[in-house]
Protein backbone atom coordinates (compact mmCIF):
# COMPACT_ATOMS: atom_id res chain seq x y z
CA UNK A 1 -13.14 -52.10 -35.82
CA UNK A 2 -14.89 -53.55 -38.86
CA UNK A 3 -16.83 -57.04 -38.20
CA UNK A 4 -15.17 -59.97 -39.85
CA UNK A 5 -15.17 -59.99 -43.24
CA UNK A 6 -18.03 -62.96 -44.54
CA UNK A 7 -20.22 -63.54 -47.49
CA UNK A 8 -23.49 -62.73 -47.13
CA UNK A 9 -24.22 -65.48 -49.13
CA UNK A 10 -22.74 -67.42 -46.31
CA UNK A 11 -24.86 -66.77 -43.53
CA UNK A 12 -26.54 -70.33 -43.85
CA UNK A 13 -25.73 -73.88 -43.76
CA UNK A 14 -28.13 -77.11 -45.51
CA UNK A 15 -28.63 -80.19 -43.21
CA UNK A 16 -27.16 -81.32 -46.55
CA UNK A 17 -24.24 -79.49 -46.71
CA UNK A 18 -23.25 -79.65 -42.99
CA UNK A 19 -23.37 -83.46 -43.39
CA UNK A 20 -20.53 -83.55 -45.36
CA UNK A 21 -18.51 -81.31 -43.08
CA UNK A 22 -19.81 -82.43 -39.77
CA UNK A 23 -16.67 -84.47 -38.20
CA UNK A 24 -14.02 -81.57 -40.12
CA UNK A 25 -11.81 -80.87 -36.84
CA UNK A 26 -12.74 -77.12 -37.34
CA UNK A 27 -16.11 -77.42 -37.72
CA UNK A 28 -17.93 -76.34 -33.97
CA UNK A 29 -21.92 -77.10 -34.03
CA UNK A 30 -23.49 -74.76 -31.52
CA UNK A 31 -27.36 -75.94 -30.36
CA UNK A 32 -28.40 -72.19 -29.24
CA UNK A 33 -31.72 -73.60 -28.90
CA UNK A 34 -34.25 -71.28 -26.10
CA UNK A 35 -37.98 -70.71 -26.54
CA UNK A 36 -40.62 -68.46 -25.09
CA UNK A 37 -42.75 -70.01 -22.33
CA UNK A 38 -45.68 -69.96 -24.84
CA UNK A 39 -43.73 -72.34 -27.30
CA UNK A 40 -43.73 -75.06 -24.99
CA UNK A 41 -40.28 -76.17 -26.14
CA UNK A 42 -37.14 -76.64 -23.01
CA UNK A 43 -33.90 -75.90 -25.32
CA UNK A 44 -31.76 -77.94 -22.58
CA UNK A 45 -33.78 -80.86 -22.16
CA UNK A 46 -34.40 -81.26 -25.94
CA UNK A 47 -30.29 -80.64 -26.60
CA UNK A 48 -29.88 -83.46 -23.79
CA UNK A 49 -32.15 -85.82 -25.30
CA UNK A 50 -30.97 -85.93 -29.01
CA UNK A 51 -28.78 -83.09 -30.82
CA UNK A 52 -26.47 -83.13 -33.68
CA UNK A 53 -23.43 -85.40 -32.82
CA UNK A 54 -20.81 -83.18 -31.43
CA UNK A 55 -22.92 -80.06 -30.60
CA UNK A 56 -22.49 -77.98 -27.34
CA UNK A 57 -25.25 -76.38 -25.77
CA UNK A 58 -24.95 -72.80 -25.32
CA UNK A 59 -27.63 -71.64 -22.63
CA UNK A 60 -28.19 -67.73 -23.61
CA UNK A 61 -29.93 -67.47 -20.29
CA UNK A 62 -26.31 -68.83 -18.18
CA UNK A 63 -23.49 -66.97 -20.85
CA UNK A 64 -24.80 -63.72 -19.77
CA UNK A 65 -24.31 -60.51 -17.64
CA UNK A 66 -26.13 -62.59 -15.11
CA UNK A 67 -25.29 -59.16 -12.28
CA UNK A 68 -28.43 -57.00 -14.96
CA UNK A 69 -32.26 -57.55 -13.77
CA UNK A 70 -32.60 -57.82 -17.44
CA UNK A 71 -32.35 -61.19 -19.04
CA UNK A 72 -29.92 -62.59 -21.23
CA UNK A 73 -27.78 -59.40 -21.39
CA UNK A 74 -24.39 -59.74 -23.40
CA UNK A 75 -21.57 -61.16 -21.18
CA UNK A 76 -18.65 -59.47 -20.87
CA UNK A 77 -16.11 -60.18 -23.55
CA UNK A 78 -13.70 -62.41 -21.21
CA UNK A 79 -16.91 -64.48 -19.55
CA UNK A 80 -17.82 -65.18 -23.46
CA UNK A 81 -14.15 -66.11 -24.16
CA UNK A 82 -14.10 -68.20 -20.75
CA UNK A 83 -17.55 -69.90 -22.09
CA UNK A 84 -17.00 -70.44 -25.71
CA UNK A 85 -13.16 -71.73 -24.76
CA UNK A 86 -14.50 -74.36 -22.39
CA UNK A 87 -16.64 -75.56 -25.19
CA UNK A 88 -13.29 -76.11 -27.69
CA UNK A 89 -14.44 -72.96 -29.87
CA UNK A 90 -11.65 -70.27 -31.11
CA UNK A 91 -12.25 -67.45 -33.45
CA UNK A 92 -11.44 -69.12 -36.40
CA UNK A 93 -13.60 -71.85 -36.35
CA UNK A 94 -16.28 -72.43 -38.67
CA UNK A 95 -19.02 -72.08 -36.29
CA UNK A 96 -22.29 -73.61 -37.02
CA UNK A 97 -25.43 -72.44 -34.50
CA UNK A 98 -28.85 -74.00 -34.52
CA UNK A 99 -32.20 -73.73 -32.75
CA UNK A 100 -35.05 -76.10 -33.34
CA UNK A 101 -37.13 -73.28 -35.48
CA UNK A 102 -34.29 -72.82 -37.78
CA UNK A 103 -34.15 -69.11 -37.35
CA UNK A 104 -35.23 -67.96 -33.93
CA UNK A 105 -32.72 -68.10 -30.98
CA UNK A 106 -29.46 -68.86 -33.45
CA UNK A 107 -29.97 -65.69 -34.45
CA UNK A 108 -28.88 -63.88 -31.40
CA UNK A 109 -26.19 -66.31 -30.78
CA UNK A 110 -25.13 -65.78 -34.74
CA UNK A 111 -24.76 -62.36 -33.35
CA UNK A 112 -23.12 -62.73 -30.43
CA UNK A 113 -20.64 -64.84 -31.47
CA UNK A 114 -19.99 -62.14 -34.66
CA UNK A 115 -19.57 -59.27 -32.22
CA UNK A 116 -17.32 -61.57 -30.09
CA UNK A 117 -14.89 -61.60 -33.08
CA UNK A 118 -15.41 -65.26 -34.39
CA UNK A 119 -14.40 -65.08 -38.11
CA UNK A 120 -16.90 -67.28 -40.10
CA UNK A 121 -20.56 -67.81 -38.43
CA UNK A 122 -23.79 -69.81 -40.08
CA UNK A 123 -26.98 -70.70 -39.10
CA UNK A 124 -28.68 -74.48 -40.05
CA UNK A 125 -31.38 -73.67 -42.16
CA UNK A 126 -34.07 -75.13 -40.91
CA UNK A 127 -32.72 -75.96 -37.58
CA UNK A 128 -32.51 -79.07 -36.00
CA UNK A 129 -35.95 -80.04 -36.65
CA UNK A 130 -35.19 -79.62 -40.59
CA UNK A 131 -32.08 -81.76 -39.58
CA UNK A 132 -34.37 -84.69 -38.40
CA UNK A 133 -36.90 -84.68 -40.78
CA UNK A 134 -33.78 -84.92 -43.26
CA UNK A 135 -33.24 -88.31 -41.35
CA UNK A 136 -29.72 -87.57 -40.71
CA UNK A 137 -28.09 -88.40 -37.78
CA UNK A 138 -28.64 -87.74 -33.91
CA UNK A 139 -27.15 -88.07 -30.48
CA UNK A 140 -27.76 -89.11 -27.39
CA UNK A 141 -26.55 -89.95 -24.52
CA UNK A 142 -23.83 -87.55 -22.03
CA UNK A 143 -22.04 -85.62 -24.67
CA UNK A 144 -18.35 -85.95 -24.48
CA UNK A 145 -16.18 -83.98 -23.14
CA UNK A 146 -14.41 -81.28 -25.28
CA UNK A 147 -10.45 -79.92 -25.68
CA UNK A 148 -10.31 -76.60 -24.20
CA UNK A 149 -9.57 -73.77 -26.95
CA UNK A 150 -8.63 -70.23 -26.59
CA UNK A 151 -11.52 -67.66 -28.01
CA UNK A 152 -9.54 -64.37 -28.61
CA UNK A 153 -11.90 -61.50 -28.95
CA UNK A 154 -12.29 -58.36 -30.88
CA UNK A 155 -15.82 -56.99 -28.90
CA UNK A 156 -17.19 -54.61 -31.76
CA UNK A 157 -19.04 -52.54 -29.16
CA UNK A 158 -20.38 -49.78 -31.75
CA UNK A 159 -22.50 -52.92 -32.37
CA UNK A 160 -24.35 -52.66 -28.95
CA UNK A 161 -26.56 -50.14 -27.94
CA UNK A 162 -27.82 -49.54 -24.73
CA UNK A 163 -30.81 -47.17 -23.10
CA UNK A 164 -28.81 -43.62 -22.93
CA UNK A 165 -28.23 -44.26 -26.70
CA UNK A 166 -31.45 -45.11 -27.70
CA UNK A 167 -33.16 -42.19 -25.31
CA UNK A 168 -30.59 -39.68 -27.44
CA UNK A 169 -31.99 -40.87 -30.67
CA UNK A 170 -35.53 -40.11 -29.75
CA UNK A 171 -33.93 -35.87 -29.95
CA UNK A 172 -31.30 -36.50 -32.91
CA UNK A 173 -32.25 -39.45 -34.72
CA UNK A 174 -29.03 -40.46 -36.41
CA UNK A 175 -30.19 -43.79 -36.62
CA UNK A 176 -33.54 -45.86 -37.89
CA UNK A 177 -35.42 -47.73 -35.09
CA UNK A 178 -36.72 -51.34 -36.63
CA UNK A 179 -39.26 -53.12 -33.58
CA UNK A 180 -39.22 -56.94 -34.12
CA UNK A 181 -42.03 -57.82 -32.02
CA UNK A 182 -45.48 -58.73 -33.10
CA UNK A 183 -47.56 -55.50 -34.81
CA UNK A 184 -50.13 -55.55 -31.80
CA UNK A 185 -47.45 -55.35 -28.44
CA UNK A 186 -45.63 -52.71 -31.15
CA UNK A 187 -48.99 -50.41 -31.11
CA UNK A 188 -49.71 -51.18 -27.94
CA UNK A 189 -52.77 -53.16 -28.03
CA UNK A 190 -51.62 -56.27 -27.08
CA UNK A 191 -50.01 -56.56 -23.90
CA UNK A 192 -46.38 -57.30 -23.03
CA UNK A 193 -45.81 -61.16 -21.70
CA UNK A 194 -43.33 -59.69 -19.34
CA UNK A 195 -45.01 -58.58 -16.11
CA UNK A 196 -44.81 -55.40 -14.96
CA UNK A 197 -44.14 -53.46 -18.53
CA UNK A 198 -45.92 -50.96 -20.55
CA UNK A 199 -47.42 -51.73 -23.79
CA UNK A 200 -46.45 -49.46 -27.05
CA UNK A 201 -42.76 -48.60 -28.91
CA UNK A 202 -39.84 -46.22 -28.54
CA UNK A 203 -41.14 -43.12 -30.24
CA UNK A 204 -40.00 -43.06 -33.99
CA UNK A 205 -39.14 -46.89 -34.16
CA UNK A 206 -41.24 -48.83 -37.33
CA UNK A 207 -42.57 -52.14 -37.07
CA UNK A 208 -40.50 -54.93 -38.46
CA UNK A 209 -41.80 -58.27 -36.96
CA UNK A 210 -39.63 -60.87 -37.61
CA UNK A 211 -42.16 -63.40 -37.88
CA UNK A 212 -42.59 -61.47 -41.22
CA UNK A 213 -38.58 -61.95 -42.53
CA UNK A 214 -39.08 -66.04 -41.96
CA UNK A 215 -40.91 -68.80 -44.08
CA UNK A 216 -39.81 -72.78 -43.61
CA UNK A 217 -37.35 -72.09 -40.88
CA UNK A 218 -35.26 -69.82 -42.74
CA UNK A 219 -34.87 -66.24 -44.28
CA UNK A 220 -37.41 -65.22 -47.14
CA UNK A 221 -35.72 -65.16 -50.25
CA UNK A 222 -33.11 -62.12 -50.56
CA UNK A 223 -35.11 -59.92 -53.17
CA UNK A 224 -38.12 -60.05 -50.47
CA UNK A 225 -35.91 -59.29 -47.66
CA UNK A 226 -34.31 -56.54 -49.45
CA UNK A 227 -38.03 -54.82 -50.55
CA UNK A 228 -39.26 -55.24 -47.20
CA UNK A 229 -36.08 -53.36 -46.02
CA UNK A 230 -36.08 -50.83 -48.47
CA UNK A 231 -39.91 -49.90 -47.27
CA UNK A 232 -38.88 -49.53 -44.08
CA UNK A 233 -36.33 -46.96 -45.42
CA UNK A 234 -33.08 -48.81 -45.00
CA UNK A 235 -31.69 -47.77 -48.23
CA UNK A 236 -31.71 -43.87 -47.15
CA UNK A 237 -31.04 -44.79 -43.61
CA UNK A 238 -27.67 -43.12 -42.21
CA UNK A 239 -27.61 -46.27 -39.69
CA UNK A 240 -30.20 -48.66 -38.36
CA UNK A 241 -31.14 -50.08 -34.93
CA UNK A 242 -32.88 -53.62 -34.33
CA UNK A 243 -34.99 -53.89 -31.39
CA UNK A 244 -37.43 -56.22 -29.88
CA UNK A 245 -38.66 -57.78 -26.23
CA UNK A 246 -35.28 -58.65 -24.59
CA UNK A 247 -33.02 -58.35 -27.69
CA UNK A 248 -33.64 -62.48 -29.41
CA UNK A 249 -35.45 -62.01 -32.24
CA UNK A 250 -33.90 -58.11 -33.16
CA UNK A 251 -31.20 -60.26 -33.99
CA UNK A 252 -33.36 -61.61 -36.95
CA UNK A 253 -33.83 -58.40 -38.46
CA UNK A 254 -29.67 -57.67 -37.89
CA UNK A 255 -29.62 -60.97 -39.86
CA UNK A 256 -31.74 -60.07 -42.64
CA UNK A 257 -29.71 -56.26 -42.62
CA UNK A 258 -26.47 -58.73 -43.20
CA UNK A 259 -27.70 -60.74 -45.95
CA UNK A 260 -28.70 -57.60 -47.66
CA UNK A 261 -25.69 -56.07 -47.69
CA UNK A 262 -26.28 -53.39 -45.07
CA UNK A 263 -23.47 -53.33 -42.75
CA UNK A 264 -24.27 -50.12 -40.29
CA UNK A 265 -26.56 -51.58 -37.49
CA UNK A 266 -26.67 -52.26 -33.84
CA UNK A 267 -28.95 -54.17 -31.47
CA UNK A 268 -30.46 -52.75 -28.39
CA UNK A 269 -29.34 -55.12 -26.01
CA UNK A 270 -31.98 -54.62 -23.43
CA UNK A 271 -34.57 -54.15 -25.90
CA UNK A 272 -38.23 -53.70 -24.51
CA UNK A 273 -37.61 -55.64 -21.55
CA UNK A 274 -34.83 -52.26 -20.36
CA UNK A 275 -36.93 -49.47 -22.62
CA UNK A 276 -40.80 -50.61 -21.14
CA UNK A 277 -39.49 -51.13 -17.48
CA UNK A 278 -37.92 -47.23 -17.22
CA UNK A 279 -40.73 -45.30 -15.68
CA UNK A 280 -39.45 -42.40 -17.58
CA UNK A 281 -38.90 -43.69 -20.74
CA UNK A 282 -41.39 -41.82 -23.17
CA UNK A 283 -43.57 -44.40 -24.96
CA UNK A 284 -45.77 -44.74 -28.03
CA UNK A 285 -49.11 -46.26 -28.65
CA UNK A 286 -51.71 -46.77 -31.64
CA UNK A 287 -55.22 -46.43 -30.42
């Protein structure tokens, strides 16, 4: 099935605009904040410290296929319902996620909650450091307890793609390959942070990094986006596929696909983290 119908338009939410919304019973505030050990940033002890009044924390590291080697795999459709339910978040909620970057790990959990069925899903431009800086309001303290909801999902698995797929592709290449890590661990000349994996790219796959797609802790403007996707060859692309390290920041490229208009994408779940630990896996370098 189709993903739920939303404007592309509506991807994103101002500090602003989510003030005025912000105790609206329907409205769910998501922190989805996680960082890479380089960052220097703890998502949970940052969300326990001060975070948007009635936000939930939603650890991509715990709501995950925690039985995979590989980390923060998709959870099974009922353990996401089971999560997202405990936190007092249906479907048809409008769902608000942030990180503290603005667009870095809401991204993925944009996604995941899209894919999970939930009808109408934005992102805080800006993030919860934008939020601060606008001096608006923060919590602290134990966040209260919420009403348990029922999250009915509608997994759109065509969405997901895992190594079998993506090892297929290399022969037929039905679908366009975009890499979302940094240009040097896509050639190969910078080394993976992940121990124990090679350096280089799926064979065929272009460089996207989505450090590129992201100025002032949002999306570039749309016309960018949509040049930058069009030189990749998006526009003449039968279907595309985001990658990246362990599948967080492809999600900012399926973003920027959204907000453009193209619909026909999946994310490689397992990413770089699944393709560079397969001692079989062909792989590509730049010298």
């Amino acid at each position: 099935m189709a993903l739920p119908e939303q404007s592309p338009t509506n991807f994103f939410i101002t500090p602003s605009e989510l003030s005025k919304i912000l105790t609206t019973p329907n409205t769910k505030l998501v922190d989805a904040s996680w960082y890479l050990p380089a960052m220097n940033r703890d998502g949970k002890a940052e969300y326990d410290n001060g975070r948007i009044p009635g936000a939930v924390n939603f650890d991509i590291n715990a709501i995950a296929d925690t039985s995979s080697s590989l980390p923060h795999m998709l959870p099974s459709p009922q353990m996401f319902a089971e999560a997202v339910g405990a936190m007092g978040i249906s479907e048809p909620d409008d769902i608000i996620i942030y990180d503290g970057l603005g667009v870095f790990s809401s991204a993925r959990v944009w996604w995941t909650f899209r894919i999970m069925g939930a009808k109408n899903v934005r992102i805080l431009a800006g993030g919860i450091d934008g939020w601060k800086a606008a001096g608006l309001p923060i919590e602290t303290g134990e966040p209260a307890p919420k009403n348990p909801a029922k999250f009915k999902t509608d997994f759109q698995d065509a969405k997901v793609r895992d190594y079998a797929y993506m090892l297929t592709n290399i022969r037929k290449s039905p679908s366009l390959v975009l890499d979302a890590r940094p240009y040097g661990r896509f050639t190969g000349e910078i080394a993976e942070p992940r121990p124990g994996l090679r350096s280089g790219h799926i064979p065929g796959s272009k460089s996207l990094p989505a450090s590129d797609l992201i100025e002032n802790g949002q999306l570039i403007e749309t016309s960018k986006l949509d040049y930058m996707l069009i030189e990749m060859g998006v526009d003449y692309a039968e279907h595309v596929t985001t990658t990246c390290g362990s599948g967080v920041t492809a999600a900012i490229i399926s973003l920027a696909l959204e907000t453009c208009g193209y619909t026909r994408h999946s994310l490689y779940d397992g990413s770089w983290a699944d393709w560079g630990s397969q001692p079989d896996a062909p792989v590509a370098r730049w010298k």
